[in-house]
N, C-alpha and C. Protein backbone atom coordinates (compact mmCIF):
# COMPACT_ATOMS: atom_id res chain seq x y z
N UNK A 1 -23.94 4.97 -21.43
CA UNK A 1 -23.77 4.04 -20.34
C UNK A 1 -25.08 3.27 -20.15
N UNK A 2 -25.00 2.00 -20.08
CA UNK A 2 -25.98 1.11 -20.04
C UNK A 2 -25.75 0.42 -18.47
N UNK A 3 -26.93 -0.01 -18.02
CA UNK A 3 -27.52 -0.63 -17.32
C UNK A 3 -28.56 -1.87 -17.41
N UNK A 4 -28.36 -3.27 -16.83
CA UNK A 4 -28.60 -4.11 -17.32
C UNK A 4 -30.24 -4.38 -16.44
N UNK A 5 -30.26 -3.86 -15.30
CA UNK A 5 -31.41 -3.62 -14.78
C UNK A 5 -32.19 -2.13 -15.08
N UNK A 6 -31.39 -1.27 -15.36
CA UNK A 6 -32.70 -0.35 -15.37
C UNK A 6 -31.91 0.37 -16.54
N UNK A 7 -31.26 0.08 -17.67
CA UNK A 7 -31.47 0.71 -19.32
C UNK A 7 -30.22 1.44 -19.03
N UNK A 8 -31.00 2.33 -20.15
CA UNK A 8 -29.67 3.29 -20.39
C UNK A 8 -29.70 5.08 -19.63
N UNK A 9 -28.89 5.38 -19.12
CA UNK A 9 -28.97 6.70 -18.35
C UNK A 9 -29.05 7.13 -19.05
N UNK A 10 -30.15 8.26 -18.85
CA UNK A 10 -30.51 9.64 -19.85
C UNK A 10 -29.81 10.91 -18.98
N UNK A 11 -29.34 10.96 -17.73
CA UNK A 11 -28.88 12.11 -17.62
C UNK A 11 -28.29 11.98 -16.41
N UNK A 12 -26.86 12.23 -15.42
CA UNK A 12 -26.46 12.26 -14.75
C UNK A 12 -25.81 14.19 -14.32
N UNK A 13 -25.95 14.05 -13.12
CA UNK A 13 -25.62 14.84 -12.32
C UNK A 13 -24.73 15.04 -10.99
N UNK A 14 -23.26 15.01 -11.14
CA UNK A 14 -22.26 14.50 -10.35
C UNK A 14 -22.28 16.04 -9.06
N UNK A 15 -21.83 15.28 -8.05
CA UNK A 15 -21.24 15.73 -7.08
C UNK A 15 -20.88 17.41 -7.59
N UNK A 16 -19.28 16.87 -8.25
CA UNK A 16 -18.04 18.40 -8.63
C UNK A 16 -19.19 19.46 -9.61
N UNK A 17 -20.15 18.42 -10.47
CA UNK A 17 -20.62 19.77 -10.80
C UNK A 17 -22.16 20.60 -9.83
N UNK A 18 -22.45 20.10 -9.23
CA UNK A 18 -23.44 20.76 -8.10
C UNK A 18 -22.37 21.67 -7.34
N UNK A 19 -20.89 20.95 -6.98
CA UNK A 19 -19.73 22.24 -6.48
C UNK A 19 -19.97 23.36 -7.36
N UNK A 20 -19.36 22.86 -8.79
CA UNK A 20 -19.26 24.20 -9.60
C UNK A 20 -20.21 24.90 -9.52
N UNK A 21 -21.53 24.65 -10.09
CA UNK A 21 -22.60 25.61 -10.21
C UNK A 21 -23.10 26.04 -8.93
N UNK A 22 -22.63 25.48 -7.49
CA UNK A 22 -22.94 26.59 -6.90
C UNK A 22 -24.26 25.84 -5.68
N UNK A 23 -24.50 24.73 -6.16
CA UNK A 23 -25.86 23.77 -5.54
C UNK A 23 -25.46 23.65 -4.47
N UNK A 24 -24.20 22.81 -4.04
CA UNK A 24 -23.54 22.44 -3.19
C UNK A 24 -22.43 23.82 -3.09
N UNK A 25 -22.19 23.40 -1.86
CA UNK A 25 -21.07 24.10 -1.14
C UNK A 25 -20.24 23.37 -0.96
N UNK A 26 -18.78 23.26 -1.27
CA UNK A 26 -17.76 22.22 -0.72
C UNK A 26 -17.31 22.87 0.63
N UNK A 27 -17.52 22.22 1.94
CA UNK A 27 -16.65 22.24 3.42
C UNK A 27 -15.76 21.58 3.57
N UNK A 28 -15.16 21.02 2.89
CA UNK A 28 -14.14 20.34 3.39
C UNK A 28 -13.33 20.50 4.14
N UNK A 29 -12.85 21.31 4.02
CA UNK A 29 -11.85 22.03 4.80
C UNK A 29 -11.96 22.01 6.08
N UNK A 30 -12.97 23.42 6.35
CA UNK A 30 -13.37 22.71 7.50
C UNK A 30 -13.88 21.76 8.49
N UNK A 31 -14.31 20.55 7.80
CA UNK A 31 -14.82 19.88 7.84
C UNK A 31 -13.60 18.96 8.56
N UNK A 32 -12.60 19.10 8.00
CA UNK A 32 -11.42 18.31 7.84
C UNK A 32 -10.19 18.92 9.76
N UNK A 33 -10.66 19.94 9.16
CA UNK A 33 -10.13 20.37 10.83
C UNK A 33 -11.09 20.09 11.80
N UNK A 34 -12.44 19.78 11.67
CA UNK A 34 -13.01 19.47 12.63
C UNK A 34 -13.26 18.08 13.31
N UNK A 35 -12.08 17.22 12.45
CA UNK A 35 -11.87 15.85 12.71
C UNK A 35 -13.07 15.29 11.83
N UNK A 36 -13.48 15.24 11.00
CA UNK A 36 -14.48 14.86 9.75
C UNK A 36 -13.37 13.79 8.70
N UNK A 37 -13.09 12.72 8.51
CA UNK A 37 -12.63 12.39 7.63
C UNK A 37 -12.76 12.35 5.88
N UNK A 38 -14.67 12.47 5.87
CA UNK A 38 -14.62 12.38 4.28
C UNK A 38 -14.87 13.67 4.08
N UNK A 39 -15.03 14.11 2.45
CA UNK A 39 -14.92 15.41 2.08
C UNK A 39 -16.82 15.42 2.53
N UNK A 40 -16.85 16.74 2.58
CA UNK A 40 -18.36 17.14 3.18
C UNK A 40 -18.88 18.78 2.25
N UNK A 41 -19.97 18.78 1.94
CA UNK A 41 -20.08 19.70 1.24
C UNK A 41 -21.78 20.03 1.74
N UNK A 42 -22.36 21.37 1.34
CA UNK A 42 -23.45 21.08 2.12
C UNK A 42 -24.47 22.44 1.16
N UNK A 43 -25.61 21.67 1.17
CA UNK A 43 -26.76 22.41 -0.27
C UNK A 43 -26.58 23.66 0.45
N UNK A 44 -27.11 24.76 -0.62
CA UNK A 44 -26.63 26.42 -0.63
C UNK A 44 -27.85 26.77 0.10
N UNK A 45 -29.04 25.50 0.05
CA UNK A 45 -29.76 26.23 1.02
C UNK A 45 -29.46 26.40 2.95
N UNK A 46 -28.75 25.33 2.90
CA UNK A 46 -28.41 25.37 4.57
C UNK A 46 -27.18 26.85 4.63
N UNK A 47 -26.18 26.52 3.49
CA UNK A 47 -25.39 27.78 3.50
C UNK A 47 -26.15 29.01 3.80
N UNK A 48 -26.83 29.46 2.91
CA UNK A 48 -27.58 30.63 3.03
C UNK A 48 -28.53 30.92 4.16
N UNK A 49 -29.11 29.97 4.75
CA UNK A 49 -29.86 30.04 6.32
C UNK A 49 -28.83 29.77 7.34
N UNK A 50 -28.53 29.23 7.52
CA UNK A 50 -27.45 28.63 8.51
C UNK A 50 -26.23 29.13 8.55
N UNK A 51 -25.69 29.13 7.90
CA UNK A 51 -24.17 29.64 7.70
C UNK A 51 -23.67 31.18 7.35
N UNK A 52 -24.32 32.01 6.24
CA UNK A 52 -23.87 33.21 6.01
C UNK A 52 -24.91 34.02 7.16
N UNK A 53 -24.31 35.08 7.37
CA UNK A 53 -24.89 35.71 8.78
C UNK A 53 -25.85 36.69 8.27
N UNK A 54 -27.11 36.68 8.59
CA UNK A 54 -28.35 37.67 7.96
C UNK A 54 -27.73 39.33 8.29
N UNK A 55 -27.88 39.73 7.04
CA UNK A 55 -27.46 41.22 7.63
C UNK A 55 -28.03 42.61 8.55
N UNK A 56 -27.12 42.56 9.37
CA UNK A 56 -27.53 43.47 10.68
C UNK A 56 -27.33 42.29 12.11
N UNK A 57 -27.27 41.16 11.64
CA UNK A 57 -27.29 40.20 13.05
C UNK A 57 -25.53 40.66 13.41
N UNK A 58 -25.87 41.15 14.55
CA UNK A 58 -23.86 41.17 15.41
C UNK A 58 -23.97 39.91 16.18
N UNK A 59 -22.33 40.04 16.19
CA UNK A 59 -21.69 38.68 17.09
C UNK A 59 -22.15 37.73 16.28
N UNK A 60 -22.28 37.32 15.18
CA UNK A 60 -22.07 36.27 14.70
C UNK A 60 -21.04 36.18 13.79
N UNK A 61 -20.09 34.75 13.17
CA UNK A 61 -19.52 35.00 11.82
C UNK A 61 -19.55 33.80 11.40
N UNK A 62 -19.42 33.96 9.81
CA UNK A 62 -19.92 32.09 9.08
C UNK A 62 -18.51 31.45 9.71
N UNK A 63 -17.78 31.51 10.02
CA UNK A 63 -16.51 30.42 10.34
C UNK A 63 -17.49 29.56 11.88
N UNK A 64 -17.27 30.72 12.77
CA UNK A 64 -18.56 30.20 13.87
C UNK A 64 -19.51 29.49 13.80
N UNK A 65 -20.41 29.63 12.61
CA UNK A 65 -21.49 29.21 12.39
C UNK A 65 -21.43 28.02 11.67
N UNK A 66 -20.34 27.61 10.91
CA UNK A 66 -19.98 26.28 10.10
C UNK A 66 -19.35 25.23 11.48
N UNK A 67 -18.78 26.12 12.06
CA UNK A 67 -18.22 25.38 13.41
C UNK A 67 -19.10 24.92 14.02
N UNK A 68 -20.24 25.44 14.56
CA UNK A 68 -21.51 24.99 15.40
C UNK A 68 -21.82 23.91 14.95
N UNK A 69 -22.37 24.00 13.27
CA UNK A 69 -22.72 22.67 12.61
C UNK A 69 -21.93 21.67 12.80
N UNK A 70 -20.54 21.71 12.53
CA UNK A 70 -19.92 20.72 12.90
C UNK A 70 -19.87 19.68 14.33
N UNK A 71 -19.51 20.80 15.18
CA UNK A 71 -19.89 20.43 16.80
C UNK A 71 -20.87 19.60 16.71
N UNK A 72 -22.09 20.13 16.44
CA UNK A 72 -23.74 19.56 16.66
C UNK A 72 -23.50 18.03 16.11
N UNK A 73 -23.19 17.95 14.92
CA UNK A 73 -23.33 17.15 13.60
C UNK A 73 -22.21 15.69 14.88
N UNK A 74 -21.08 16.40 15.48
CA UNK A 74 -19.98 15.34 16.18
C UNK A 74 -20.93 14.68 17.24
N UNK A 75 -21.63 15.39 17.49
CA UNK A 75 -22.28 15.24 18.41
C UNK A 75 -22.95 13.93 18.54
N UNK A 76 -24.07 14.37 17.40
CA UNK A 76 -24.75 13.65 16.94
C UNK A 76 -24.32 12.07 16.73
N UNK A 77 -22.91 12.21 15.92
CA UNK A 77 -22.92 10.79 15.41
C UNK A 77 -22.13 10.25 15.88
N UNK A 78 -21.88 10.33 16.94
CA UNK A 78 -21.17 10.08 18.05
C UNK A 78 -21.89 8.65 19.05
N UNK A 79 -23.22 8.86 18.61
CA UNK A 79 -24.14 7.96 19.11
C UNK A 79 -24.95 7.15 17.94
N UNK A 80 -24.43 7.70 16.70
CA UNK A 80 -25.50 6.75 15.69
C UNK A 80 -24.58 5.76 14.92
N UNK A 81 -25.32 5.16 14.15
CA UNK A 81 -24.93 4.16 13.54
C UNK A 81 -25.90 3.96 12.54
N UNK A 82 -25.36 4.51 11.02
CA UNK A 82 -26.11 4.50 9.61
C UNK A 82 -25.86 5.38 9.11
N UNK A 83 -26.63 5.67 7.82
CA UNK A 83 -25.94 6.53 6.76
C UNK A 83 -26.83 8.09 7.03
N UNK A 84 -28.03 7.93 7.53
CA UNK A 84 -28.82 9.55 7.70
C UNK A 84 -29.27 9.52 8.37
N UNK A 85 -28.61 10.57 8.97
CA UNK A 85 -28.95 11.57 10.68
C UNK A 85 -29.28 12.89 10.41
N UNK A 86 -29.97 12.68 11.21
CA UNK A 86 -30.57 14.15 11.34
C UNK A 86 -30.38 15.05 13.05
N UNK A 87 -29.97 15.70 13.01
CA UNK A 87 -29.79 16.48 14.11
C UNK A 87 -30.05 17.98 14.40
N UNK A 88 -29.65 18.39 15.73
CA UNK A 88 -30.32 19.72 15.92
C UNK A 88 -29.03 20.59 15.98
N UNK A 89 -29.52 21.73 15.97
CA UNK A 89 -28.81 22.83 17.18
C UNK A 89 -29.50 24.54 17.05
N UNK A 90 -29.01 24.73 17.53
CA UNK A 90 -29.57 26.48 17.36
C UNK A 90 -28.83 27.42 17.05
N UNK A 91 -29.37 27.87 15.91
CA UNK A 91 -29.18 29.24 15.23
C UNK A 91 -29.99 30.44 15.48
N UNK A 92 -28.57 31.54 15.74
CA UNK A 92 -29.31 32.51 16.01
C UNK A 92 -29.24 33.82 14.28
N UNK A 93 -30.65 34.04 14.29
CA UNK A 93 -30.35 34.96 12.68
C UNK A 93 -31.05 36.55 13.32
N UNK A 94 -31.12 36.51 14.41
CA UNK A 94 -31.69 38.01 14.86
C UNK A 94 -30.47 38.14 16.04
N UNK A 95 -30.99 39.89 16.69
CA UNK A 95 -30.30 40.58 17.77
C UNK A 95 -30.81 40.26 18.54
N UNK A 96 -32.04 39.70 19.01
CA UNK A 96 -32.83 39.43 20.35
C UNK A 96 -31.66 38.68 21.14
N UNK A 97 -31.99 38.98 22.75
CA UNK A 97 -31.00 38.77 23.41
C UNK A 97 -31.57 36.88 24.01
N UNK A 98 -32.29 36.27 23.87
CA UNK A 98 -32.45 35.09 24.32
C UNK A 98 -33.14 34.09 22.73
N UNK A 99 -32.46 32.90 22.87
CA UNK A 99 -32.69 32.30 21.76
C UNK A 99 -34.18 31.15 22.06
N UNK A 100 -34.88 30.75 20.74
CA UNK A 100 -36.42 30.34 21.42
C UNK A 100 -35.98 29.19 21.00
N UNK A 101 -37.53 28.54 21.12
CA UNK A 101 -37.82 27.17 20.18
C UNK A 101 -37.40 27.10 18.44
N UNK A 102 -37.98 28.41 17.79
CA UNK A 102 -38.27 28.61 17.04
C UNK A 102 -36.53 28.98 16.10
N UNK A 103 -35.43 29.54 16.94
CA UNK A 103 -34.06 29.20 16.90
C UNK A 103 -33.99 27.96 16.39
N UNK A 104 -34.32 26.44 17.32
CA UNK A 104 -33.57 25.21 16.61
C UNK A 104 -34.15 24.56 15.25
N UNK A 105 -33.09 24.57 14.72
CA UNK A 105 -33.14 24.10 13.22
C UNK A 105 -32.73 22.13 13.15
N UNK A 106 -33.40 21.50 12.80
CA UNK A 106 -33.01 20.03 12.23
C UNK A 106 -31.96 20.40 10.73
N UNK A 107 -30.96 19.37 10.96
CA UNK A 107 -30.34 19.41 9.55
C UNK A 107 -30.09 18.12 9.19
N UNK A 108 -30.26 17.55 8.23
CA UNK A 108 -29.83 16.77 8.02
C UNK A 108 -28.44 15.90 7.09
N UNK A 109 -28.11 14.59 7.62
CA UNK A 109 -26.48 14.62 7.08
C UNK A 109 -26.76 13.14 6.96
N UNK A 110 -26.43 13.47 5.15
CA UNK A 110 -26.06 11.80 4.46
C UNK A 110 -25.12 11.70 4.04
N UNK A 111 -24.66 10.14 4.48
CA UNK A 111 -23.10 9.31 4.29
C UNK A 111 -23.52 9.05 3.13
N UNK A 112 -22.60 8.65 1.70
CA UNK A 112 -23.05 7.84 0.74
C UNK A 112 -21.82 8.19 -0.06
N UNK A 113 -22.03 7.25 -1.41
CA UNK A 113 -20.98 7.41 -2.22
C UNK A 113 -20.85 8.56 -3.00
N UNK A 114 -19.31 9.23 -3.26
CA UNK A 114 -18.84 10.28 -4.20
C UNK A 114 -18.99 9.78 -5.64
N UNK A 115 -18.57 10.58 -6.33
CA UNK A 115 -18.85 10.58 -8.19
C UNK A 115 -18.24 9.35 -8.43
N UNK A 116 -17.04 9.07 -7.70
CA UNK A 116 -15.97 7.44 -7.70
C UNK A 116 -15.98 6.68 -6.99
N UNK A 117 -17.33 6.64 -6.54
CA UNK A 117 -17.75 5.55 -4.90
C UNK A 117 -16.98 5.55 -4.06
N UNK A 118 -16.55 7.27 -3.66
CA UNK A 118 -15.72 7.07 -2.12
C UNK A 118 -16.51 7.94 -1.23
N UNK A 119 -16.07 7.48 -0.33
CA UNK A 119 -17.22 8.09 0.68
C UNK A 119 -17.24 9.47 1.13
N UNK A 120 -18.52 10.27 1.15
CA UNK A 120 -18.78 11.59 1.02
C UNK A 120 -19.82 12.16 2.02
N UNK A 121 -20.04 12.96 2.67
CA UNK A 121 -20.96 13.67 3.30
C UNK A 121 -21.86 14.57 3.05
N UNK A 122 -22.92 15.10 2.86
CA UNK A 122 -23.97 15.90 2.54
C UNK A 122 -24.68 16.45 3.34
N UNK A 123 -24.76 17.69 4.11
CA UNK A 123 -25.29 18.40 5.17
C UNK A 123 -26.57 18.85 3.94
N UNK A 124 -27.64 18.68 4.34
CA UNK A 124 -29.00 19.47 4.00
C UNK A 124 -29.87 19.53 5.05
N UNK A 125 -30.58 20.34 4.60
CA UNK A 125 -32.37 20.70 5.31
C UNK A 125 -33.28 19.25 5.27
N UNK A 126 -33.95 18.74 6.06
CA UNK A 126 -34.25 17.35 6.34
C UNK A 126 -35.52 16.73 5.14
N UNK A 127 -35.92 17.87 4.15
CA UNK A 127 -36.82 17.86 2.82
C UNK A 127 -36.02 17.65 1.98
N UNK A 128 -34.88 18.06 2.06
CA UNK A 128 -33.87 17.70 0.86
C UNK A 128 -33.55 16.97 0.20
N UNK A 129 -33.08 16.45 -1.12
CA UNK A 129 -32.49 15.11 -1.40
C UNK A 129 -31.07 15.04 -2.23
């Protein structure tokens, strides 16, 4: 595949396969019940901090915890206008009974095109790309 401004691609890296191997997380789903229209998928690092529940933490569960994000994320763009937002909310990954500063997490969420230029969502950590 050639390019008339910048040559010929030496290496591409789609969407479905960051699903497969595991980079990405596909949410859709939920994503999709949470009134989200495009498919949304979100790096394994927010999964793994954010979403799967550290072991020994009670009262939490990842359905909850994907839910929060969502909430936060409605929240959020509810008032913006553009392709990357970044927003808050708080996670709790311990038993302590009151949540701190040190609880809220920034995440960040980019609009942009899928593998077939349709529109897609990307929940990451705000270093991410």
């Amino acid at each position: 595949m050639t390019n008339e401004l910048f040559g010929e691609v030496i290496s591409s890296y789609s969407r479905a396969q960051a699903i497969e191997d595991g980079v990405f997380v596909d949410v859709s789903a939920t994503a999709k019940e949470a009134g989200i229209k495009f498919p949304v998928a979100m790096t394994r690092t927010v999964w793994g901090k954010y979403v799967e529940v550290p072991l020994g933490v009670k009262c939490q569960d990842e359905r909850g915890r994907l839910w929060d994000i969502f909430w936060m994320f409605r929240c959020a763009a509810a008032r913006f206008n553009g392709d990357t937002l970044l927003f808050k909310l708080y996670v709790r990954n311990h038993n302590r009974e009151r949540l701190t500063s040190r609880d809220l997490v920034t995440l960040k969420a980019i609009c942009g095109p899928g593998d077939d230029a349709e529109p897609v969502m990307t929940i990451m950590l705000p270093d991410e790309d």
